[in-house]
N, C-alpha and C. Protein backbone atom coordinates (compact mmCIF):
# COMPACT_ATOMS: atom_id res chain seq x y z
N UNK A 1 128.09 167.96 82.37
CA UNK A 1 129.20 167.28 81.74
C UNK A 1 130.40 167.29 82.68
N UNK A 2 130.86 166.24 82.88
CA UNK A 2 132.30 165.96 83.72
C UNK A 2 133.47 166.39 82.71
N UNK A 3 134.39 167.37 83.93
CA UNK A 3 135.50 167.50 83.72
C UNK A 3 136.60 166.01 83.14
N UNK A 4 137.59 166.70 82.47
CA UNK A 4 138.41 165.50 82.23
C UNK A 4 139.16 164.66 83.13
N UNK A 5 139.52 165.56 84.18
CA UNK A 5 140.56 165.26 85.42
C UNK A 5 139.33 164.03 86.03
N UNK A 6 137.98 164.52 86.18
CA UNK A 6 136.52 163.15 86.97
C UNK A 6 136.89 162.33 85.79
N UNK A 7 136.93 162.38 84.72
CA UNK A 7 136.84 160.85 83.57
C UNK A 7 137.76 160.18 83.96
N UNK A 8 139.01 160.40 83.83
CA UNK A 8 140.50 159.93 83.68
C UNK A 8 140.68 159.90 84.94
N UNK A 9 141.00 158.79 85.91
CA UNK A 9 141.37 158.71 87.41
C UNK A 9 142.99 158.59 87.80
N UNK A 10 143.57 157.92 86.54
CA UNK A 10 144.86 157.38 86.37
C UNK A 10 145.28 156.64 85.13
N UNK A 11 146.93 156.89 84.82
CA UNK A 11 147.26 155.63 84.08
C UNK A 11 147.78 154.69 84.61
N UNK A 12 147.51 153.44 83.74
CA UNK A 12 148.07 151.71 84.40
C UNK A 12 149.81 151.95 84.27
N UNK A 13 150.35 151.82 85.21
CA UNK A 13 151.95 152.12 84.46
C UNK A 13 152.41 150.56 85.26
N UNK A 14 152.21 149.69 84.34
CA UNK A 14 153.18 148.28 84.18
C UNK A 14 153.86 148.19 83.64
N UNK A 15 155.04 146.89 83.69
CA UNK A 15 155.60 146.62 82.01
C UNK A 15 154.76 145.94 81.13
N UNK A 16 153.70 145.28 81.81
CA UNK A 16 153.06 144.68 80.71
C UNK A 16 152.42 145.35 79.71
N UNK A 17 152.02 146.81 80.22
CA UNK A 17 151.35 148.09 79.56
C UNK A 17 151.94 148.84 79.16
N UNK A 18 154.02 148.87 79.99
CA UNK A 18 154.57 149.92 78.92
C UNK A 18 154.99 148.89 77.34
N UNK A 19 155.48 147.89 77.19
CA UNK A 19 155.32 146.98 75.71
C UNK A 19 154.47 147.01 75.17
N UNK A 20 153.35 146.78 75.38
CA UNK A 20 151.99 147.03 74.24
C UNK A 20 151.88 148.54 74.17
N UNK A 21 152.34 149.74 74.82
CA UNK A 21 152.37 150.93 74.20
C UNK A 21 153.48 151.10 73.01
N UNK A 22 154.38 150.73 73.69
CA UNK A 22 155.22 150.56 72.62
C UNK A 22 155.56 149.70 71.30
N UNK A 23 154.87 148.52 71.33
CA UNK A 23 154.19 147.94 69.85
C UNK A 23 153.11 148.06 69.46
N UNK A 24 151.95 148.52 70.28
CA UNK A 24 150.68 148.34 69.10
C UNK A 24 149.93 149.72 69.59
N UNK A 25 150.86 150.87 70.41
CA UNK A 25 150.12 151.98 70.23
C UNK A 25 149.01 152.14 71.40
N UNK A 26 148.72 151.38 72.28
CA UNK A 26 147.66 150.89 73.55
C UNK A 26 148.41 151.74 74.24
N UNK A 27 146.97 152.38 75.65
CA UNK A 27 147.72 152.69 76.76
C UNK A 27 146.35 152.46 77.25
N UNK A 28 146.86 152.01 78.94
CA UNK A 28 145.91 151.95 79.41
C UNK A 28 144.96 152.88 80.80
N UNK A 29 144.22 152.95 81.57
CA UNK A 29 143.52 153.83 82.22
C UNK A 29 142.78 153.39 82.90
N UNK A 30 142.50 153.78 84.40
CA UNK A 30 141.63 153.68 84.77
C UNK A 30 140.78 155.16 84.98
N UNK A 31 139.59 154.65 84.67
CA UNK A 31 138.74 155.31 84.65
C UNK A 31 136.93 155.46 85.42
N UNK A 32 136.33 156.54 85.37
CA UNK A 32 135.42 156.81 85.70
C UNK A 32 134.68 155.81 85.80
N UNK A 33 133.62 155.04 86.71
CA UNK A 33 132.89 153.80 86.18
C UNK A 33 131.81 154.28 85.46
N UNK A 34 131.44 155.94 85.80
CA UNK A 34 129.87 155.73 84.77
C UNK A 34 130.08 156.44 83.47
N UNK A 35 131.21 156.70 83.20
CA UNK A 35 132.08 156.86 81.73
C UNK A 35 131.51 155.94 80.55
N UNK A 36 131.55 156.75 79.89
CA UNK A 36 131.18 156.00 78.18
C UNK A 36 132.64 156.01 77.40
N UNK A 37 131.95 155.34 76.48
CA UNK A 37 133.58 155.75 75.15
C UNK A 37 133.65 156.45 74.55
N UNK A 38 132.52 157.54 74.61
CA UNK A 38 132.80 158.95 73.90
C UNK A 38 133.33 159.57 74.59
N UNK A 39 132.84 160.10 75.64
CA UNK A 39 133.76 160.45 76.89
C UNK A 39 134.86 160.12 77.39
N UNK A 40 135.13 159.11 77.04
CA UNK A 40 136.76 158.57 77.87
C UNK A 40 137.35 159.11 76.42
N UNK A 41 137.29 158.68 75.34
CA UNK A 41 137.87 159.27 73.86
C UNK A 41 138.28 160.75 73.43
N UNK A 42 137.14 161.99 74.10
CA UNK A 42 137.27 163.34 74.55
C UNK A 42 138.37 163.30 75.39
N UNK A 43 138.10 162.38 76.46
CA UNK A 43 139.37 163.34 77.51
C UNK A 43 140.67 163.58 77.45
N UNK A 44 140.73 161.95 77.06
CA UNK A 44 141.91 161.75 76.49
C UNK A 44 142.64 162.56 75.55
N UNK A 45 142.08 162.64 74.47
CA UNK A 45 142.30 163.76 72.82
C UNK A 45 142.64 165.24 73.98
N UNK A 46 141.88 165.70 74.72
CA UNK A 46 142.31 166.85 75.24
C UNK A 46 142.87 166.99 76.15
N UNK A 47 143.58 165.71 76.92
CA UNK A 47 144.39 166.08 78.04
C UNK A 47 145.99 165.52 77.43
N UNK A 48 146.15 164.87 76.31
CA UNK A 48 147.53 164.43 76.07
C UNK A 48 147.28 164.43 74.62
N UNK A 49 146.66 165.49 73.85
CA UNK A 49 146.80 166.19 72.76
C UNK A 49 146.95 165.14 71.51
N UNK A 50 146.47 163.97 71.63
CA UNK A 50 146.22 162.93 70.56
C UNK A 50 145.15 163.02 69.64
N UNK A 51 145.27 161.50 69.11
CA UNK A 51 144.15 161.35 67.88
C UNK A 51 143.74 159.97 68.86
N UNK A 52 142.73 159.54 69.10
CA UNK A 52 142.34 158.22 69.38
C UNK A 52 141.49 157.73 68.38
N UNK A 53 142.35 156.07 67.97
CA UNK A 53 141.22 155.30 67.06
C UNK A 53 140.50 154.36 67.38
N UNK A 54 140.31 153.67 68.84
CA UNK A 54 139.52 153.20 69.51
C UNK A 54 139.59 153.10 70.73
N UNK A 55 138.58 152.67 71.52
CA UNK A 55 138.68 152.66 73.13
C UNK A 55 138.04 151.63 73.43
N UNK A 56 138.53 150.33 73.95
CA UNK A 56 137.70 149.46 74.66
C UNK A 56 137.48 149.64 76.61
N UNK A 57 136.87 149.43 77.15
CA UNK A 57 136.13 149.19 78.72
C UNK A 57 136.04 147.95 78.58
N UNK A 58 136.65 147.97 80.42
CA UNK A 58 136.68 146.58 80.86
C UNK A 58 135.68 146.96 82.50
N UNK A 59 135.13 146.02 83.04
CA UNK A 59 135.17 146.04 84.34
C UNK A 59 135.03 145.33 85.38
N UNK A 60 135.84 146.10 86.72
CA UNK A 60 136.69 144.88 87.42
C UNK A 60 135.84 144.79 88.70
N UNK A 61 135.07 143.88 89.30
CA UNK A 61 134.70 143.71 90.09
C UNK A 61 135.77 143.63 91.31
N UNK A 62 135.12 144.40 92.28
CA UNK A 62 136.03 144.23 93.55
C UNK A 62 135.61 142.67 94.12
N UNK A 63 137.21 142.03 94.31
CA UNK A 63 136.80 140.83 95.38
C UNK A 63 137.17 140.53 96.67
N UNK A 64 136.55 139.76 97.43
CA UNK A 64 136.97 139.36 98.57
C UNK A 64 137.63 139.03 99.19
N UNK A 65 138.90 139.91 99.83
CA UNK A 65 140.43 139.17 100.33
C UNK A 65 139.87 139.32 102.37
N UNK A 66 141.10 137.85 102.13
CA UNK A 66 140.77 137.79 103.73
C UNK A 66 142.22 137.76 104.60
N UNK A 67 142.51 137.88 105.99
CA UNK A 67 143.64 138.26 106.40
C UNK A 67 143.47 137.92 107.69
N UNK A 68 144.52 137.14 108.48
CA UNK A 68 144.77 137.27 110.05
C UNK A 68 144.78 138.46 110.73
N UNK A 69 144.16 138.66 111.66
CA UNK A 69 144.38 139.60 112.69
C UNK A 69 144.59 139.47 113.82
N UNK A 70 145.21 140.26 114.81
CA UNK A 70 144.88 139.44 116.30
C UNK A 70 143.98 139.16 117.17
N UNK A 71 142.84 139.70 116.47
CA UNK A 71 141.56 139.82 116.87
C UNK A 71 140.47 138.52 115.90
N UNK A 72 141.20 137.83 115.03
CA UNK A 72 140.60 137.27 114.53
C UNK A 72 140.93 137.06 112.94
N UNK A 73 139.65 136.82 112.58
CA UNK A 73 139.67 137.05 110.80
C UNK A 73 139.15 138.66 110.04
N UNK A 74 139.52 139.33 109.60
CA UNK A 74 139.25 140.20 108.45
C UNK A 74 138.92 140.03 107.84
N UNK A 75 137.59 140.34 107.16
CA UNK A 75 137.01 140.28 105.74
C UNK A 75 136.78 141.34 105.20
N UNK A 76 137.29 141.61 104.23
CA UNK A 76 137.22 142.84 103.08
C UNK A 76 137.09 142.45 101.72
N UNK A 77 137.19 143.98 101.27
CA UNK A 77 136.82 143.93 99.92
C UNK A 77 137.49 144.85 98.85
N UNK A 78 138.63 144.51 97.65
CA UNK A 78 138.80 145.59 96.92
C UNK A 78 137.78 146.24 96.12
N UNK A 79 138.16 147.75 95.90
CA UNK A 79 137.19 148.15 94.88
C UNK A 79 137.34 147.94 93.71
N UNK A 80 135.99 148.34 93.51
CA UNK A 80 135.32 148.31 92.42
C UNK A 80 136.30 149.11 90.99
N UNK A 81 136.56 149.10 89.81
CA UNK A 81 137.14 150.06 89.09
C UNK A 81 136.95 149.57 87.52
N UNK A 82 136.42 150.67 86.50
CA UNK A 82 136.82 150.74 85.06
C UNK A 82 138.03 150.81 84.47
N UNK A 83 138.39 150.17 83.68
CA UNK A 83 139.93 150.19 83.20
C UNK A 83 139.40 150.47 81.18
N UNK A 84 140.18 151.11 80.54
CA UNK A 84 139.78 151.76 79.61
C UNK A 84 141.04 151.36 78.61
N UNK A 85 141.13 150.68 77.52
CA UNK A 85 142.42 150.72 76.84
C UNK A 85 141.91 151.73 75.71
N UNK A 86 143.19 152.37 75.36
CA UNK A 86 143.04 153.32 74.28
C UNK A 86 144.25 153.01 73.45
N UNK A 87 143.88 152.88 71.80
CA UNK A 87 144.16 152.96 71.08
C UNK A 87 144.41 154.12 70.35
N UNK A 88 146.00 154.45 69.92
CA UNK A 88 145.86 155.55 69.19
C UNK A 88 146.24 155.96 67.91
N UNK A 89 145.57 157.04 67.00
CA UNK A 89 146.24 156.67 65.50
C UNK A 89 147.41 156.78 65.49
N UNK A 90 148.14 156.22 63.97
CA UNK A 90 149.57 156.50 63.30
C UNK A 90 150.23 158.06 63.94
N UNK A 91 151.71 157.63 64.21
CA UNK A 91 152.27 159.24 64.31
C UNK A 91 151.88 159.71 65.72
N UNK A 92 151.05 159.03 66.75
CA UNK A 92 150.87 159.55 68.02
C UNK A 92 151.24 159.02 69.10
N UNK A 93 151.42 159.13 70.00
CA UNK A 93 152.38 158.87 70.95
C UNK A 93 151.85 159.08 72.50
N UNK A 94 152.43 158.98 73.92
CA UNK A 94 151.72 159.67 74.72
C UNK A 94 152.98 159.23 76.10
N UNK A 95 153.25 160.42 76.58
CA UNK A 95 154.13 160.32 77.49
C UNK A 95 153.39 160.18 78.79
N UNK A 96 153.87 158.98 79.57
CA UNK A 96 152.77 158.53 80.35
C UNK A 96 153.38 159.45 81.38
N UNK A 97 154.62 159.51 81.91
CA UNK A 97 155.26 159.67 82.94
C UNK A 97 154.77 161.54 82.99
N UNK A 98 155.11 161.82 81.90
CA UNK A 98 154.87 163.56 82.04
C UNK A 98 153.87 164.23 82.89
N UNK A 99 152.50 163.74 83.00
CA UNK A 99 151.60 164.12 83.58
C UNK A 99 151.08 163.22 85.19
N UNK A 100 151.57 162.37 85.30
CA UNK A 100 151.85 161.77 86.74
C UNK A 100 151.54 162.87 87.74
């Protein structure tokens, strides 16, 4: 069984993500890719002392950015990553900044 710190890689800290925490209770995460939603739901509950009432997974394929060099063209690739929104019950809250 993976530790919580391997589930949980980071939080998303946007504005587009701090407003939907702040109206509908969402925060978001990236996370582990071979993570489930029971597991991402555990870590969470025990690393920022909540209630979670749902968890959706998303995932983001890395794509292909390209770039001048002086040597030519660059071809790369971003990674790969799970992003995890969590929902949480009435009365709970979650200070994103605290644990940074």
């Amino acid at each position: 069984m993976k530790l919580v710190t391997e589930i949980i890689v980071k939080p998303i800290i946007t504005e587009k993500y701090l407003q939907i925490a702040e109206k509908q209770k969402q925060y978001a995460f990236v996370v582990d890719k071979k993570a489930n939603k029971y597991q991402i739901k555990n870590a969470i509950e025990k690393l920022y002392d909540v209630k979670v009432d749902r968890v959706n997974t998303q995932q983001y394929i890395g794509k292909v950015k390209m770039r001048n060099t002086t040597k030519g063209l660059a071809i790369g690739r971003v990674n790969r990553y799970k992003k995890a929104i969590v929902t949480l019950k009435d009365n709970y809250s979650i200070d994103i900044y605290k644990n940074i």
